[in-house]
C-alpha atoms as a PDB file:
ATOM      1  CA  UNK A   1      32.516 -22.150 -95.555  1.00  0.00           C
ATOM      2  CA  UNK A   2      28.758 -20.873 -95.457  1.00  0.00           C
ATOM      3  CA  UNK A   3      26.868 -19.353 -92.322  1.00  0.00           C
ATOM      4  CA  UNK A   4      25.260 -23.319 -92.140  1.00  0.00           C
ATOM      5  CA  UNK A   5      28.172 -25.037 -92.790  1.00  0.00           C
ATOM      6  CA  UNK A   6      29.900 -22.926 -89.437  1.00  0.00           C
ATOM      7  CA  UNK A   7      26.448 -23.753 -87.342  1.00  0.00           C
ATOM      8  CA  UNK A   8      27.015 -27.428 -87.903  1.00  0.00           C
ATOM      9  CA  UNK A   9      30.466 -27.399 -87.074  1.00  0.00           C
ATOM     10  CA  UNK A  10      29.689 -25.416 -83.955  1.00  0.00           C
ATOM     11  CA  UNK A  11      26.883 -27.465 -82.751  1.00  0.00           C
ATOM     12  CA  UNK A  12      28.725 -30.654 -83.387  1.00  0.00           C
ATOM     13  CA  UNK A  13      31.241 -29.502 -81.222  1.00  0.00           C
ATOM     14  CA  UNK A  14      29.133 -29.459 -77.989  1.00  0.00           C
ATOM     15  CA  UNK A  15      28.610 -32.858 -78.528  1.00  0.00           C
ATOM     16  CA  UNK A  16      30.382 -35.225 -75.822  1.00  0.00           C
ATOM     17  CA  UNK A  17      30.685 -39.230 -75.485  1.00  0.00           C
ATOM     18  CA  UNK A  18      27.930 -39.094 -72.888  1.00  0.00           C
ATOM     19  CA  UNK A  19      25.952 -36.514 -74.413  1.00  0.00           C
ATOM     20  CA  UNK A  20      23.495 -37.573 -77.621  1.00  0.00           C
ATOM     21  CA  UNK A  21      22.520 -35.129 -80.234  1.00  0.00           C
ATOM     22  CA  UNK A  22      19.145 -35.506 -79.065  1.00  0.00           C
ATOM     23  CA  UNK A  23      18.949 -36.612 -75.369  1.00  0.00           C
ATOM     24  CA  UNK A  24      15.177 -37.503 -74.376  1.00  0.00           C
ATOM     25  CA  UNK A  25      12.481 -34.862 -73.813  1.00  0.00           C
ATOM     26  CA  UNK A  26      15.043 -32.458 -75.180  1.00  0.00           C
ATOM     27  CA  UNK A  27      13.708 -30.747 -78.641  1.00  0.00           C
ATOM     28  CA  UNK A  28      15.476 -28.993 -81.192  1.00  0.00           C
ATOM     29  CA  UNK A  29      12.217 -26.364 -80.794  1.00  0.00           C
ATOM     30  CA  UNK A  30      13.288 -22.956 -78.923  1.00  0.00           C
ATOM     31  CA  UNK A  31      10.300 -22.686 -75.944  1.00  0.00           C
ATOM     32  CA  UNK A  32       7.552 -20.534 -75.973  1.00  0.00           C
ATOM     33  CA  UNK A  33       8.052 -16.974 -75.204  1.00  0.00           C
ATOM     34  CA  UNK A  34       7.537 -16.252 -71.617  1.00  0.00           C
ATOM     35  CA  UNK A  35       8.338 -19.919 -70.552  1.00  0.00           C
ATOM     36  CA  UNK A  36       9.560 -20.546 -67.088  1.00  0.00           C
ATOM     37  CA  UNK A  37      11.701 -23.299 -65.671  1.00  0.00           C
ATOM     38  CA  UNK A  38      12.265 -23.968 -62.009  1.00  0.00           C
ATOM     39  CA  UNK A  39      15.994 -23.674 -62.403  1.00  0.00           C
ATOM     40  CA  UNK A  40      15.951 -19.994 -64.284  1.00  0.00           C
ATOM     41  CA  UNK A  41      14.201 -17.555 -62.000  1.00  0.00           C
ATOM     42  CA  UNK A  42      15.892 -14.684 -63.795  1.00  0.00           C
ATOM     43  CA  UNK A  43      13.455 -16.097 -66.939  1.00  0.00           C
ATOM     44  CA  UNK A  44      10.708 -15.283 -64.311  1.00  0.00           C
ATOM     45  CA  UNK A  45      11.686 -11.541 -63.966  1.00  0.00           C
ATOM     46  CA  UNK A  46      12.390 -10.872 -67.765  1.00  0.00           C
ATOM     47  CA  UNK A  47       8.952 -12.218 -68.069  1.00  0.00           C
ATOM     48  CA  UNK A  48       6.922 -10.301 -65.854  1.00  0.00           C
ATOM     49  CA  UNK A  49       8.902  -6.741 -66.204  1.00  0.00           C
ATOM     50  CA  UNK A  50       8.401  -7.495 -70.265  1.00  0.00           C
ATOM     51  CA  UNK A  51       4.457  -8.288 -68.945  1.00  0.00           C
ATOM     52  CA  UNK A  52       4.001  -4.575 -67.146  1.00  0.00           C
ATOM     53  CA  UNK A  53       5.725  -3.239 -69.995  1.00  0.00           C
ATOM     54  CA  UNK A  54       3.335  -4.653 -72.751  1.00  0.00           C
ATOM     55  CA  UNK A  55       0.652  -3.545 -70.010  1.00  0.00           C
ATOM     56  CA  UNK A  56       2.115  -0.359 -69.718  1.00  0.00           C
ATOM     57  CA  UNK A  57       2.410  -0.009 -73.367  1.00  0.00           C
ATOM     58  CA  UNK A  58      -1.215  -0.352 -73.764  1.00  0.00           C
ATOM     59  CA  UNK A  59      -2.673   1.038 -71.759  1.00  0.00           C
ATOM     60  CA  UNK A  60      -0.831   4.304 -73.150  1.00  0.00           C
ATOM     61  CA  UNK A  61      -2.203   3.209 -76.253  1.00  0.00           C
ATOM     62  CA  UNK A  62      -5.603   1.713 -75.665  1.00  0.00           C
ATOM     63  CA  UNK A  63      -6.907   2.985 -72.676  1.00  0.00           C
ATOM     64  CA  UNK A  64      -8.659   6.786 -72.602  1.00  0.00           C
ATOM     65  CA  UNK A  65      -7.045   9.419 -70.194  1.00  0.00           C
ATOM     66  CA  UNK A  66      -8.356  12.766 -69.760  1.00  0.00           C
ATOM     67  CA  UNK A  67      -4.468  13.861 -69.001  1.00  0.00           C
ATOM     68  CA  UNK A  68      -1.805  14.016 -71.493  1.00  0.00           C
ATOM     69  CA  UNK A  69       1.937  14.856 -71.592  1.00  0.00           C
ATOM     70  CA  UNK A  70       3.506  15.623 -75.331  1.00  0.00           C
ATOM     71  CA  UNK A  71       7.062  15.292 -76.033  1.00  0.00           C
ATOM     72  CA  UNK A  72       9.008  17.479 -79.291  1.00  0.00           C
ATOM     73  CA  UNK A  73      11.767  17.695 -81.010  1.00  0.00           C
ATOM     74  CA  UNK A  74      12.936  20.967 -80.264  1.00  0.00           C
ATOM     75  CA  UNK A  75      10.559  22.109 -77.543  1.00  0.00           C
ATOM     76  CA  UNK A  76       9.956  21.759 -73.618  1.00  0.00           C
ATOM     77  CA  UNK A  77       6.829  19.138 -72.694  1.00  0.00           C
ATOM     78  CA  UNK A  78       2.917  20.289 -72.851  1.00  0.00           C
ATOM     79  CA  UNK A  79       0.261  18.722 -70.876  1.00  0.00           C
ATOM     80  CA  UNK A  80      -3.644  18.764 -72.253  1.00  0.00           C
ATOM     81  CA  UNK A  81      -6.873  17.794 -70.926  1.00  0.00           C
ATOM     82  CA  UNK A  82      -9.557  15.943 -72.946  1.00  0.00           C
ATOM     83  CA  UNK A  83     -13.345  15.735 -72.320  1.00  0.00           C
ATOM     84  CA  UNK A  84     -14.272  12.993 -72.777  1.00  0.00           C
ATOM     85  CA  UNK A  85     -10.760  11.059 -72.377  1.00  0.00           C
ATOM     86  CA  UNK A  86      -8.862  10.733 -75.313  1.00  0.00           C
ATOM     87  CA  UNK A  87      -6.866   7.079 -76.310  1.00  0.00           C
ATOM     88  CA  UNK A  88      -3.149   7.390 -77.061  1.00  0.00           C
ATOM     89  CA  UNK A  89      -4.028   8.187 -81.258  1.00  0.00           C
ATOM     90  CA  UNK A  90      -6.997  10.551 -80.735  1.00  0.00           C
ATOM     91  CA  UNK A  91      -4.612  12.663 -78.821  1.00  0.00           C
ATOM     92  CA  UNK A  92      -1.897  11.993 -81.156  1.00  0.00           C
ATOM     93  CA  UNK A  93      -3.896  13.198 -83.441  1.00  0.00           C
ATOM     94  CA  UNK A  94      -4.622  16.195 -82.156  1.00  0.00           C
ATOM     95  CA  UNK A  95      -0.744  17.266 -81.865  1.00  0.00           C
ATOM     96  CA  UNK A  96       0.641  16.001 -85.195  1.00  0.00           C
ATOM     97  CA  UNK A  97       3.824  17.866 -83.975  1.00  0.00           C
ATOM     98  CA  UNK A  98       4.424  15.450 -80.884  1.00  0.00           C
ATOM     99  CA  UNK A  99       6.424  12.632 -80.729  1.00  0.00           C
ATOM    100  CA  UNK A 100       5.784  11.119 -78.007  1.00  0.00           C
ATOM    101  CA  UNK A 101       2.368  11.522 -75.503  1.00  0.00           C
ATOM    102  CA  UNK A 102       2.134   9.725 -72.040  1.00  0.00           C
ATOM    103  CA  UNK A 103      -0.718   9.401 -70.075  1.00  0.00           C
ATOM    104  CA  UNK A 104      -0.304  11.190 -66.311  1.00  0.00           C
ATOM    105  CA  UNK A 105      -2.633  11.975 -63.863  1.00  0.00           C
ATOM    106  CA  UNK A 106      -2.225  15.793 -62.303  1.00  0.00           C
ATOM    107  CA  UNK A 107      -1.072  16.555 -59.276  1.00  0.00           C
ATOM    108  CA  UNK A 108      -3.647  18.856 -57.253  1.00  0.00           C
ATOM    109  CA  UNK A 109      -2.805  21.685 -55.586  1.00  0.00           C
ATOM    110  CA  UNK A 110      -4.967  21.966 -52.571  1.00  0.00           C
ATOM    111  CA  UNK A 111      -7.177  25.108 -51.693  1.00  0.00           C
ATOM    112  CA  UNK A 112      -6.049  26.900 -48.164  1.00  0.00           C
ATOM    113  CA  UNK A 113      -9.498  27.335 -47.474  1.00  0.00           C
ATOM    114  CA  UNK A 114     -13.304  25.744 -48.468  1.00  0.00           C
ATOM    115  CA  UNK A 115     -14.811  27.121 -51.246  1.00  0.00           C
ATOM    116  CA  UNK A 116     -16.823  29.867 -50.260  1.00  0.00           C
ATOM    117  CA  UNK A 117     -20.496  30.523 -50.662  1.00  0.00           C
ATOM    118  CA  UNK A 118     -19.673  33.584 -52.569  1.00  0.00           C
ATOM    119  CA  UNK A 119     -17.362  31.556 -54.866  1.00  0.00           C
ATOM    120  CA  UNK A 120     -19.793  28.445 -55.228  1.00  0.00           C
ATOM    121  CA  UNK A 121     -22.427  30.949 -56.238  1.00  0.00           C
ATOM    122  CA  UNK A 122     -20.209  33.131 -58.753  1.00  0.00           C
ATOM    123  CA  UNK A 123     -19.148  29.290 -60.325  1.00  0.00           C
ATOM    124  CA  UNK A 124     -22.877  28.311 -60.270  1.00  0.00           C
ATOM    125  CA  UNK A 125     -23.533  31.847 -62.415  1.00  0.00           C
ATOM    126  CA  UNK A 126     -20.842  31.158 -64.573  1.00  0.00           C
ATOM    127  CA  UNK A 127     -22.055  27.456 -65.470  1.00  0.00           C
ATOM    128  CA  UNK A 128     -25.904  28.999 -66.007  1.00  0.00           C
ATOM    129  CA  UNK A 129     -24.489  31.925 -68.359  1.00  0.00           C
ATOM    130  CA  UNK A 130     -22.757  29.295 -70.841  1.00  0.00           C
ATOM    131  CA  UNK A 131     -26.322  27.353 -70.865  1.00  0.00           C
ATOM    132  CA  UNK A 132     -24.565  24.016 -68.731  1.00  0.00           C
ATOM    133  CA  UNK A 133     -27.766  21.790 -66.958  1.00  0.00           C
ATOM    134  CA  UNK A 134     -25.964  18.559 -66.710  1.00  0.00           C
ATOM    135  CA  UNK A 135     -26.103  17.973 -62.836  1.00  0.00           C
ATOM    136  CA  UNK A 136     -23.168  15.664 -63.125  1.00  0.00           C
ATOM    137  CA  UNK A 137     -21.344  18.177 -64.536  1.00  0.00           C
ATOM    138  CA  UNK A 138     -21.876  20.794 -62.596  1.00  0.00           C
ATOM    139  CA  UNK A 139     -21.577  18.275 -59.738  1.00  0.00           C
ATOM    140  CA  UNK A 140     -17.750  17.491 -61.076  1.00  0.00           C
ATOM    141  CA  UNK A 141     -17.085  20.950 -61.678  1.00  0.00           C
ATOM    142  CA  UNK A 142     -17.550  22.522 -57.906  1.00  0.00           C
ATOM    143  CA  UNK A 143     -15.968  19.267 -56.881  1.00  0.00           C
ATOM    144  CA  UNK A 144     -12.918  20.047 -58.559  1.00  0.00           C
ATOM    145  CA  UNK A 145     -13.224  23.641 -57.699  1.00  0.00           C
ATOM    146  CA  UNK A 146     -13.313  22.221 -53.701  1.00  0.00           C
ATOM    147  CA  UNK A 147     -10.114  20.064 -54.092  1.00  0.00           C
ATOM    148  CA  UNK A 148      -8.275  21.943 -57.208  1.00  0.00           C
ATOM    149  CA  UNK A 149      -6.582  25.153 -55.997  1.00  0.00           C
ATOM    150  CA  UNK A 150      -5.778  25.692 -59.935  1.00  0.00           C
ATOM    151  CA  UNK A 151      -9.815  24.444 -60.950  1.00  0.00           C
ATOM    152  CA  UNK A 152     -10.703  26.679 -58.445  1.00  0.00           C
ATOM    153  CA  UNK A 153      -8.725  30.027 -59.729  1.00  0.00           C
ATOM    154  CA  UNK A 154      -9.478  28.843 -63.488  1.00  0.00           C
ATOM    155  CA  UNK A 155     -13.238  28.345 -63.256  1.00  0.00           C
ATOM    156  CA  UNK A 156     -13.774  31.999 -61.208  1.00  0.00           C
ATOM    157  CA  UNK A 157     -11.475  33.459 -63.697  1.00  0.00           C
ATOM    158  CA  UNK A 158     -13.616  32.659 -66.124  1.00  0.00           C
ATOM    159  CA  UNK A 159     -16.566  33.473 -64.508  1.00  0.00           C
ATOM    160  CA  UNK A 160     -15.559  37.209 -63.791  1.00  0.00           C
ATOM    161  CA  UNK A 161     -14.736  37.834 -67.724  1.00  0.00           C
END
């Protein structure tokens, strides 16, 4: 007996005295993907967690982040920051070793204490020395350097080399 010949035999088997092969509005056509009936609210839930998925999914793929987190084989995690943000291949592409990269946003450790005149003015030195005019970056830069504990230590780091 072939694989069709068993189907037949299986579906005719469901078939009782009161119901017909084909009973009316019913078609042999499987519904769309993501249809929902009133009766099967589970259907509803598949749906929508498979929707944030897909979401999810692309916007790892298709959307630019300036944060990302790369998985290995046979090593622990790194993180990396692009400027300008990256999409999910161009910073693939950039670890060809990775097999895996997530978009994540940091999380900031907070200064004890305002940045300082003395530090805002050793930053502003530092950003004049390596030729940067762009206001807005220079803007984003203290910024980060007066919410960023880590931006902070980083960027007067660099300016005392």
């Amino acid at each position: 007996m072939s694989l069709d010949d068993l189907l037949v035999t299986l579906e005719r088997r469901d078939i009782t005295p009161v119901t017909s092969v084909n009973p009316a509005g019913v078609t042999s056509k499987p519904a769309p993907t993501g249809a929902l009936t009133p009766d099967t609210p589970v259907t509803r839930q598949k749906c929508h967690a498979e929707d944030v998925l897909r979401k999810a999914v692309q916007g790892a793929q298709g959307t630019p982040s300036q944060w990302w987190r790369f998985h290995y084989t046979h090593r622990e995690p790194e993180e990396a920051s692009y400027s300008p943000a990256a999409t999910h291949a161009e910073a693939m592409a950039g670890e060809p070793d990775a097999i895996k990269a997530e978009p994540f946003e940091p999380l900031l450790r907070e200064p004890n204490a305002p940045l300082s005149q003395e530090e805002e003015a050793t930053i502003l030195d530092w950003l004049e020395r390596i030729n940067e005019t762009d206001e807005a970056i220079i803007s984003a830069a203290l910024h980060q350097c007066q919410t960023d504990q880590d931006a902070r230590d980083f960027f007067i780091g660099l300016a005392e080399q």
